[in-house]
C-alpha atoms as a PDB file:
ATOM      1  CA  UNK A   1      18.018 -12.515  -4.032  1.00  0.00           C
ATOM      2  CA  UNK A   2      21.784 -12.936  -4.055  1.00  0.00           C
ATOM      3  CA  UNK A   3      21.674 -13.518  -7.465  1.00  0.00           C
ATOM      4  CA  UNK A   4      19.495 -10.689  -8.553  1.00  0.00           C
ATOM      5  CA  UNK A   5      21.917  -8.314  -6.727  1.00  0.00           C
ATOM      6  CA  UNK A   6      25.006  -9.694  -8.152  1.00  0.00           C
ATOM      7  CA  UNK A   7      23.454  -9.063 -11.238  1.00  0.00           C
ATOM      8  CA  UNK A   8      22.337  -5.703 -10.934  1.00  0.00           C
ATOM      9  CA  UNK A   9      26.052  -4.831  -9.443  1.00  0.00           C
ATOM     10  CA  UNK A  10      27.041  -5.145 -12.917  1.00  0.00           C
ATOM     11  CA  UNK A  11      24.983  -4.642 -15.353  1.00  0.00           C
ATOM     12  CA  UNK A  12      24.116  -0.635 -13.536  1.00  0.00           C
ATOM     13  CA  UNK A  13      20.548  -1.663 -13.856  1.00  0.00           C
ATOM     14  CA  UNK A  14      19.711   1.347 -10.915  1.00  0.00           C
ATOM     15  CA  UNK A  15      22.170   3.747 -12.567  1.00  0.00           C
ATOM     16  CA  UNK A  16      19.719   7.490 -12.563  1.00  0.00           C
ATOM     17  CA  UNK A  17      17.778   5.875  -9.750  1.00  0.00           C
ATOM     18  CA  UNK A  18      17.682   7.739  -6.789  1.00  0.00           C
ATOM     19  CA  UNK A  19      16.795   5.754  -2.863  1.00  0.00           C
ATOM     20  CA  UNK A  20      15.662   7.720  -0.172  1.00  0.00           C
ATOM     21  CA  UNK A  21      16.169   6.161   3.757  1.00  0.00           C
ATOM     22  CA  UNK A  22      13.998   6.940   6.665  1.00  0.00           C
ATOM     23  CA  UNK A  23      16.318   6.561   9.766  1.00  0.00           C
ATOM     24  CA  UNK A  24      14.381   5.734  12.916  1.00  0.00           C
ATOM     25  CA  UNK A  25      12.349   2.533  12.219  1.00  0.00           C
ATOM     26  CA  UNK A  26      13.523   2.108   8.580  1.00  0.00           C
ATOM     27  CA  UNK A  27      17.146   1.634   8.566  1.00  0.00           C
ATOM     28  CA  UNK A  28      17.440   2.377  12.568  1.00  0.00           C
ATOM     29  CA  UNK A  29      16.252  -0.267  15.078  1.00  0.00           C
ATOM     30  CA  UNK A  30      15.707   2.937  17.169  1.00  0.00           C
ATOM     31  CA  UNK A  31      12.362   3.168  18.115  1.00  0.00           C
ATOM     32  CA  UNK A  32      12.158   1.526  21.366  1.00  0.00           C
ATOM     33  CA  UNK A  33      14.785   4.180  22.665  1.00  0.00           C
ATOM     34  CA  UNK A  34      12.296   7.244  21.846  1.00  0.00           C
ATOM     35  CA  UNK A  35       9.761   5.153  23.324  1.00  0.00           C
ATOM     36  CA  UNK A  36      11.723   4.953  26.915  1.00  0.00           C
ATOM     37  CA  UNK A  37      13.071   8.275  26.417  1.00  0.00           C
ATOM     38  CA  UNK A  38       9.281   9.332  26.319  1.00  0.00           C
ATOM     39  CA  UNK A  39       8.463   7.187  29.219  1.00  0.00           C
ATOM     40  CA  UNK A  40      11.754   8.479  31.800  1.00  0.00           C
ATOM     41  CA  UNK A  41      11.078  11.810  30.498  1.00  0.00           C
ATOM     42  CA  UNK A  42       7.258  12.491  31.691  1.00  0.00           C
ATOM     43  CA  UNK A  43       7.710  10.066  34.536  1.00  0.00           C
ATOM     44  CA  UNK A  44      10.172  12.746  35.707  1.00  0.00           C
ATOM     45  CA  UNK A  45       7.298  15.549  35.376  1.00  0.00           C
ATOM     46  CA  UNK A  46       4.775  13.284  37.328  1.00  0.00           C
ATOM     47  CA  UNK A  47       2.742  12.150  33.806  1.00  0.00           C
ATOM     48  CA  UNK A  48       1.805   8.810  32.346  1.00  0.00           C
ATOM     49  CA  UNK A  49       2.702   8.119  28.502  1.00  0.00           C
ATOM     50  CA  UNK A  50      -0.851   8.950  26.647  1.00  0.00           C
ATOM     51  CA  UNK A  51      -1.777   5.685  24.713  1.00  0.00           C
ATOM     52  CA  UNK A  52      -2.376   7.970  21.847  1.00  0.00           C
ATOM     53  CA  UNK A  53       0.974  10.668  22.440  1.00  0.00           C
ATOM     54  CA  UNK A  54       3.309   8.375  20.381  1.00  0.00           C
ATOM     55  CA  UNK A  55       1.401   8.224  17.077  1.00  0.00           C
ATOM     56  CA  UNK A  56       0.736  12.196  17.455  1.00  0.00           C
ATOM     57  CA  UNK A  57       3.935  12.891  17.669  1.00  0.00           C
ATOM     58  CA  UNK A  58       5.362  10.286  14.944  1.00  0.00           C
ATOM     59  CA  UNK A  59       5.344  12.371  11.861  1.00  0.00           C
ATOM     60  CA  UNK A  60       6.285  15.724  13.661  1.00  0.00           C
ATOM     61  CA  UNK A  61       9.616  17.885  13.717  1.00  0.00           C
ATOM     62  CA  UNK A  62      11.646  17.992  16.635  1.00  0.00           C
ATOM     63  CA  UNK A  63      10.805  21.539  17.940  1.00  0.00           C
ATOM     64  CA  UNK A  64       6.712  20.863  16.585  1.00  0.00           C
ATOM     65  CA  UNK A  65       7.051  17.826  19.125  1.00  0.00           C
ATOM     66  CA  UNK A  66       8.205  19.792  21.571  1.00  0.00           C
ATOM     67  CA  UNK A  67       5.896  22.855  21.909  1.00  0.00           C
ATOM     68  CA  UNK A  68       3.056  19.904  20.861  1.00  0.00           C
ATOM     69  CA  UNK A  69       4.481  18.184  24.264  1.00  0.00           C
ATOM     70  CA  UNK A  70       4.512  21.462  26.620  1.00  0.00           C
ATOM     71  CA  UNK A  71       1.459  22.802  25.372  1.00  0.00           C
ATOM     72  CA  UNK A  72      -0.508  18.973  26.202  1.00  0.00           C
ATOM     73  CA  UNK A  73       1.167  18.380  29.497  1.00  0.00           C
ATOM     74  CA  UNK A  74       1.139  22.280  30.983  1.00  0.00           C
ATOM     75  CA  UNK A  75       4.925  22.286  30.765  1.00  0.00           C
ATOM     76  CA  UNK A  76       7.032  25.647  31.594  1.00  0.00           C
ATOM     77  CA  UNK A  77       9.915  24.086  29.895  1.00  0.00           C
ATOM     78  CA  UNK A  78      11.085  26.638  26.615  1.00  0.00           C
ATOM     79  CA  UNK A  79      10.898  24.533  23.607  1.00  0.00           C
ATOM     80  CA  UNK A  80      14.727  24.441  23.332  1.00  0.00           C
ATOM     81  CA  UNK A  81      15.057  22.792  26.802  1.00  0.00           C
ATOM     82  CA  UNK A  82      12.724  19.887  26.030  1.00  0.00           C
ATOM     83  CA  UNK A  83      15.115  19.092  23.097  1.00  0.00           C
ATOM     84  CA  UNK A  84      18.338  19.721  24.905  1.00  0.00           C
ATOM     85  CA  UNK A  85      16.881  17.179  27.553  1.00  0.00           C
ATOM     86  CA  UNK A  86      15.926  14.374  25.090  1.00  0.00           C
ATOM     87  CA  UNK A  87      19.364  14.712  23.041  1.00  0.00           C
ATOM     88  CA  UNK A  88      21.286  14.144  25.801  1.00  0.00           C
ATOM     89  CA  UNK A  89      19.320  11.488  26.676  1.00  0.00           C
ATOM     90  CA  UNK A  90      19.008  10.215  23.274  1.00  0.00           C
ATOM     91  CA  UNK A  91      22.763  10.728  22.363  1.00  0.00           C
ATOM     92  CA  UNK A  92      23.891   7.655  24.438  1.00  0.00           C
ATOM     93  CA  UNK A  93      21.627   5.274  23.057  1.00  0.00           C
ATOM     94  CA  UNK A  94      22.255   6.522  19.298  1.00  0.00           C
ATOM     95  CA  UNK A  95      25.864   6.062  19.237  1.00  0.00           C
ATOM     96  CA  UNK A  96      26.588   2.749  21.529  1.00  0.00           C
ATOM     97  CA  UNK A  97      23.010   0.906  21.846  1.00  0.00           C
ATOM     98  CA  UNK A  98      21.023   1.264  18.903  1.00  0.00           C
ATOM     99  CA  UNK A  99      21.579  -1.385  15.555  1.00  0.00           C
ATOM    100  CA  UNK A 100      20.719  -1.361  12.028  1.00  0.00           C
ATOM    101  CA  UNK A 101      17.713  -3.347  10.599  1.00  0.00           C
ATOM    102  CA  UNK A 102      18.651  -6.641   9.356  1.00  0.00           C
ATOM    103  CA  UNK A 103      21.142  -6.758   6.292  1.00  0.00           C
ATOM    104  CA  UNK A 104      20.498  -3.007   6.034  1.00  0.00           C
ATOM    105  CA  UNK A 105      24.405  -2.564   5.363  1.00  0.00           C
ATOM    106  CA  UNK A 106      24.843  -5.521   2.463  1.00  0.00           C
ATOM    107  CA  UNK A 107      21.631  -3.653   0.713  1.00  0.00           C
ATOM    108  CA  UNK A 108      23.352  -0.056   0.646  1.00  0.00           C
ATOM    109  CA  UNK A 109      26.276  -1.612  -0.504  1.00  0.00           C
ATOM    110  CA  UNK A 110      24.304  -3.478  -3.210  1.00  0.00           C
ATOM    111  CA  UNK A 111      22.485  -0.363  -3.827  1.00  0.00           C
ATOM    112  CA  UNK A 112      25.258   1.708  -4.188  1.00  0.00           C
ATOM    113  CA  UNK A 113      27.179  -1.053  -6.382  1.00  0.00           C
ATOM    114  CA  UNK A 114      24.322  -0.799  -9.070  1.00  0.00           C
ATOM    115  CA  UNK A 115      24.659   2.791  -9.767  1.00  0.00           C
ATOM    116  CA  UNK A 116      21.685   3.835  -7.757  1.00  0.00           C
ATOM    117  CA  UNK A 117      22.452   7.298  -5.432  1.00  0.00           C
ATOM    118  CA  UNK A 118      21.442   6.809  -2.171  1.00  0.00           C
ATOM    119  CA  UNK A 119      19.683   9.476   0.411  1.00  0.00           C
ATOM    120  CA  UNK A 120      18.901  10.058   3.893  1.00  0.00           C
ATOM    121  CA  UNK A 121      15.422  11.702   4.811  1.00  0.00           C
ATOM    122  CA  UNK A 122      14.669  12.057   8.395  1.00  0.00           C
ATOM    123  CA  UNK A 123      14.195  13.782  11.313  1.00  0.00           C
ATOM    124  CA  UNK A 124      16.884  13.421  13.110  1.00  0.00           C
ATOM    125  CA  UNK A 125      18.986  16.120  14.127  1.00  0.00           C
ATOM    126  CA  UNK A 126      22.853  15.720  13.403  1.00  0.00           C
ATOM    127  CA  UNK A 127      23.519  14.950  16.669  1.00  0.00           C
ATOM    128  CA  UNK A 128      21.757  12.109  16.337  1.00  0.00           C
ATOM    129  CA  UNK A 129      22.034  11.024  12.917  1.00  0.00           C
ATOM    130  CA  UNK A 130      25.725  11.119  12.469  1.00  0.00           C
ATOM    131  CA  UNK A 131      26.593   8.855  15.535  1.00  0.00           C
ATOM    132  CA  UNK A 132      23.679   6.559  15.110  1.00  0.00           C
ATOM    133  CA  UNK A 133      25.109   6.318  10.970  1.00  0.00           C
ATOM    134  CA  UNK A 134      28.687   5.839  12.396  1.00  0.00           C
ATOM    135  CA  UNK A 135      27.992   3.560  15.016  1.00  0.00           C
ATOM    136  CA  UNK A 136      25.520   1.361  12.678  1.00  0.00           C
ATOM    137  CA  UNK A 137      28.529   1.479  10.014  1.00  0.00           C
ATOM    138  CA  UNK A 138      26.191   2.746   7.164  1.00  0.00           C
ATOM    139  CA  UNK A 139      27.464   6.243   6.634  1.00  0.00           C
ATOM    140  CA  UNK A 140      29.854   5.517   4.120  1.00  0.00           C
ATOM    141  CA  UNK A 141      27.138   4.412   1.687  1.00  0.00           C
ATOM    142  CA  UNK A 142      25.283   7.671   1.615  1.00  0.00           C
ATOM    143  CA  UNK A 143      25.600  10.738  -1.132  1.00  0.00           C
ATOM    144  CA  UNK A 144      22.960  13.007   0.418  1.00  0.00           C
ATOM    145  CA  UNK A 145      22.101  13.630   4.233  1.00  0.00           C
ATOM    146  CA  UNK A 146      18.535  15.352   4.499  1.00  0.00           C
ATOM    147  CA  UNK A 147      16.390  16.789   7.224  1.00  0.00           C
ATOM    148  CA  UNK A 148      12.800  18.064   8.030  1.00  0.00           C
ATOM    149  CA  UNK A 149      14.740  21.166   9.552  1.00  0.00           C
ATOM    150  CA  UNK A 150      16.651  21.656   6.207  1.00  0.00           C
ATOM    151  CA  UNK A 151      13.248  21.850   4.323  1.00  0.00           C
ATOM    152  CA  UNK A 152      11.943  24.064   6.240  1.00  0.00           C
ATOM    153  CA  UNK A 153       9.186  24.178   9.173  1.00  0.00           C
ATOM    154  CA  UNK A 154       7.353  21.012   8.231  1.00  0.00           C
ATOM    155  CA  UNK A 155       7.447  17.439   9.198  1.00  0.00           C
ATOM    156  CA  UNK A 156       6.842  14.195   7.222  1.00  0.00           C
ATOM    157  CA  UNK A 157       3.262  14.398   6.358  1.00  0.00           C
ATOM    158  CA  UNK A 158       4.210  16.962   3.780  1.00  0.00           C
ATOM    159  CA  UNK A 159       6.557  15.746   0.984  1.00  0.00           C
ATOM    160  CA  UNK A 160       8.867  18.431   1.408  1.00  0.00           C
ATOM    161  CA  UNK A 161      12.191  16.527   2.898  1.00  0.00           C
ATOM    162  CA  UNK A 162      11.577  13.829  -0.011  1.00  0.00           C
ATOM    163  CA  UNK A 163      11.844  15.994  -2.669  1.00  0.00           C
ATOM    164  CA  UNK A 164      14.682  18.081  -1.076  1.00  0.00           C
ATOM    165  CA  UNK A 165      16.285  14.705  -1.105  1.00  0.00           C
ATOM    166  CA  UNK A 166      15.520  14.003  -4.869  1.00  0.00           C
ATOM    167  CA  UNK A 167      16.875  17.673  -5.775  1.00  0.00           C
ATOM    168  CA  UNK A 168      19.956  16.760  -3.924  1.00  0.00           C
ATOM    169  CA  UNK A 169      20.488  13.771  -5.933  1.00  0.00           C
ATOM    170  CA  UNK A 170      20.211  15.118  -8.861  1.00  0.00           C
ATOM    171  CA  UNK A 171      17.214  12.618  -9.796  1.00  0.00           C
ATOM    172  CA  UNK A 172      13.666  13.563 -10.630  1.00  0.00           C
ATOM    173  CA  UNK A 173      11.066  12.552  -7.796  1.00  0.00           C
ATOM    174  CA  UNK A 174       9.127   9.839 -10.653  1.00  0.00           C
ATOM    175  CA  UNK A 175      12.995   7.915 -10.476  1.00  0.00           C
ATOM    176  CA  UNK A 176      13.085   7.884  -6.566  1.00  0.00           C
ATOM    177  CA  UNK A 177      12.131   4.975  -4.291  1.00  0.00           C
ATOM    178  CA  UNK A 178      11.387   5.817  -0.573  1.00  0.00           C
ATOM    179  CA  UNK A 179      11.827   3.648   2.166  1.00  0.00           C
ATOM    180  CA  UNK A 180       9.950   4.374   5.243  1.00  0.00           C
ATOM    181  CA  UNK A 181       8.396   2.991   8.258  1.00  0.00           C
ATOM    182  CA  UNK A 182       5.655   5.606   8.659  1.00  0.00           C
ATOM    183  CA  UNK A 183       2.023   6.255   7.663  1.00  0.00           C
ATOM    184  CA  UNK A 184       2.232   9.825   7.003  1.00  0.00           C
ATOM    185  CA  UNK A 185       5.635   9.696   4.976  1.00  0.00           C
ATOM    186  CA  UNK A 186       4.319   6.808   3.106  1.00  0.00           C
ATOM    187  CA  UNK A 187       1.492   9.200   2.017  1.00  0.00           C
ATOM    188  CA  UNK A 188       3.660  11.914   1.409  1.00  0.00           C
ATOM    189  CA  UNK A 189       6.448  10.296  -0.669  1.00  0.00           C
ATOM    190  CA  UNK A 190       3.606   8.865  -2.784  1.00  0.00           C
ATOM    191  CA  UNK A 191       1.659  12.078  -3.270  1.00  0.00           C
ATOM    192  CA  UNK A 192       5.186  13.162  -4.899  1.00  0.00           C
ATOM    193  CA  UNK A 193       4.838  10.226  -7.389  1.00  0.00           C
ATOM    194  CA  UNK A 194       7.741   8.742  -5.749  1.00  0.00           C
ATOM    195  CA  UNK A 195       7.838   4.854  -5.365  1.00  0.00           C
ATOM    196  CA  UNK A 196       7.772   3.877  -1.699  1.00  0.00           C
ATOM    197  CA  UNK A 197       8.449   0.566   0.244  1.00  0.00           C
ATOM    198  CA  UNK A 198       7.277   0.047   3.678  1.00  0.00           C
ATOM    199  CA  UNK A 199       9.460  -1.173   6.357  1.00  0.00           C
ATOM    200  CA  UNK A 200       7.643  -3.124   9.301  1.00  0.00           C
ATOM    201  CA  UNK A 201       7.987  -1.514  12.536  1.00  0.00           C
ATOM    202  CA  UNK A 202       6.642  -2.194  16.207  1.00  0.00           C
ATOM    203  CA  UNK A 203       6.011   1.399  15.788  1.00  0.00           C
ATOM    204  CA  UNK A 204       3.404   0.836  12.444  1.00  0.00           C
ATOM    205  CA  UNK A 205       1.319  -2.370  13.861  1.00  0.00           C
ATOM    206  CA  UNK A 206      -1.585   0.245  14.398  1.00  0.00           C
ATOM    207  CA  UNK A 207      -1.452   1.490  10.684  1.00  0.00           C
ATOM    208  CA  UNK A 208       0.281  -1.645   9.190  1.00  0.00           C
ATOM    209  CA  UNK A 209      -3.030  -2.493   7.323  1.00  0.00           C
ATOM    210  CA  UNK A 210      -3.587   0.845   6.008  1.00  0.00           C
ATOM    211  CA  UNK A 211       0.154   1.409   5.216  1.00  0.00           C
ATOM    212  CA  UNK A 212      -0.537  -2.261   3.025  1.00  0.00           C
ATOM    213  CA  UNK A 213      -2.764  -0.751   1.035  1.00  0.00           C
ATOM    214  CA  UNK A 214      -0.502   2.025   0.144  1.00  0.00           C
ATOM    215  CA  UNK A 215       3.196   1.159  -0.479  1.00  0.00           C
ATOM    216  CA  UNK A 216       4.064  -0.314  -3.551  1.00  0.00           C
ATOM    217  CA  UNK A 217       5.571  -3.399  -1.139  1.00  0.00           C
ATOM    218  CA  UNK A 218       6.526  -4.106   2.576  1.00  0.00           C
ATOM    219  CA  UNK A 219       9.442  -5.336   3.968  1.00  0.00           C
ATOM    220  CA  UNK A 220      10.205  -7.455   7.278  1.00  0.00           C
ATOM    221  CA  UNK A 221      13.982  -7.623   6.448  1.00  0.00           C
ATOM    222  CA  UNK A 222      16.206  -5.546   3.783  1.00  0.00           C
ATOM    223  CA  UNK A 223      17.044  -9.364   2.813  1.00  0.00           C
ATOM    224  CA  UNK A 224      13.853  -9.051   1.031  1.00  0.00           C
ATOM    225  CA  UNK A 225      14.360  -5.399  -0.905  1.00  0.00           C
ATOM    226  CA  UNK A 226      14.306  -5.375  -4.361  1.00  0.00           C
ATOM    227  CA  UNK A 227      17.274  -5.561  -6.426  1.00  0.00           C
ATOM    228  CA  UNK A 228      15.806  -3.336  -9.274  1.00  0.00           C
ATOM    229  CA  UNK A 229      14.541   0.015  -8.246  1.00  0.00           C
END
């Protein structure tokens, strides 16, 4: 692996290639903290955490999973105060607890170092993203930043952020190579003939068989990422 990277540091071998991160479960050991933040957070209103809430929510934007969450549990809670509650409780854990995937960092850098340009898709808000990045010590390695809420009112299982992310690069969706941890934006990236690699997640074990027999490979560690995109 070492060698194959060293190699295609030199040679430019990804130079016109385009990689596009998932945050939270991909690059971000994060999920556990939306996990607890889910649990605090309805434990506070009296409620249980659904066995199935977690995997409705999963490919959702922020506000959808917010009116999604006071419409299910009868909450008088605005939209706006649901996410102004779990930001502030999510804000701690983003820029002092949570760490990167293993050798996430030394594969950006080896990304970046074979002329690949490298892209954020999430959905994250900045207040999130930017401290988590920071903290983690990946920012530095990224030319794009993208959003579901910069493409507009949709969440991952539409290809929208993906693309948005290819346009940004400046590299046609056929040359891009998604990482991502979940189901629906495994579909989605793929349905925009993008190439997509799966990162395990505690998050996936319930669609790890179906998200198999999707991705064009799966990854345990970013040790294991290919060198050639």
């Amino acid at each position: 692996m070492a060698q194959q990277r060293s190699k295609a540091a030199t040679n430019g071998v990804n130079a016109g290639k385009g990689a596009i991160f998932d945050l939270d479960g991909t690059l971000l050991d994060s999920m556990g903290v939306w996990d607890q933040i889910d649990i605090d957070f309805l434990h506070r209103r009296g409620f249980e955490v659904p066995s199935d809430y977690m995997s409705k929510v999963s490919a959702m934007q922020f506000q959808q999973i917010a009116e999604y969450t006071i419409a299910r549990f009868g909450l008088l809670d605005s939209p706006q105060e649901l996410m102004n509650e779990w930001n502030a409780m999510a804000q701690i854990a983003y820029s002092s607890v949570v760490e990167a995937k293993p050798h996430a960092a030394e594969y950006l850098q080896s990304l970046k170092d074979s002329g690949a340009r490298l892209a954020v898709a999430t959905s994250l808000p900045p207040e999130l993203r930017e401290p988590a990045m920071e903290h983690v010590g990946i920012a530095k390695y990224f030319d794009v930043l993208c959003s579901v809420d910069d493409a507009g009112d949709v969440g991952k299982d539409r290809p929208d952020v993906y693309l948005l992310a290819a346009r940004r690069l400046g590299v046609q969706p056929a040359d891009c190579t998604v990482f991502e941890d979940l189901l629906e934006g495994i579909r989605s990236a793929k349905s925009a003939d993008m190439k997509v690699w799966a990162m395990h997640d505690d998050s996936s074990n319930m669609n790890w068989e179906s998200i198999c027999g999707i991705a064009d490979g799966v990854l345990f560690d970013f040790a294991d990422a290919p060198a050639v995109l």
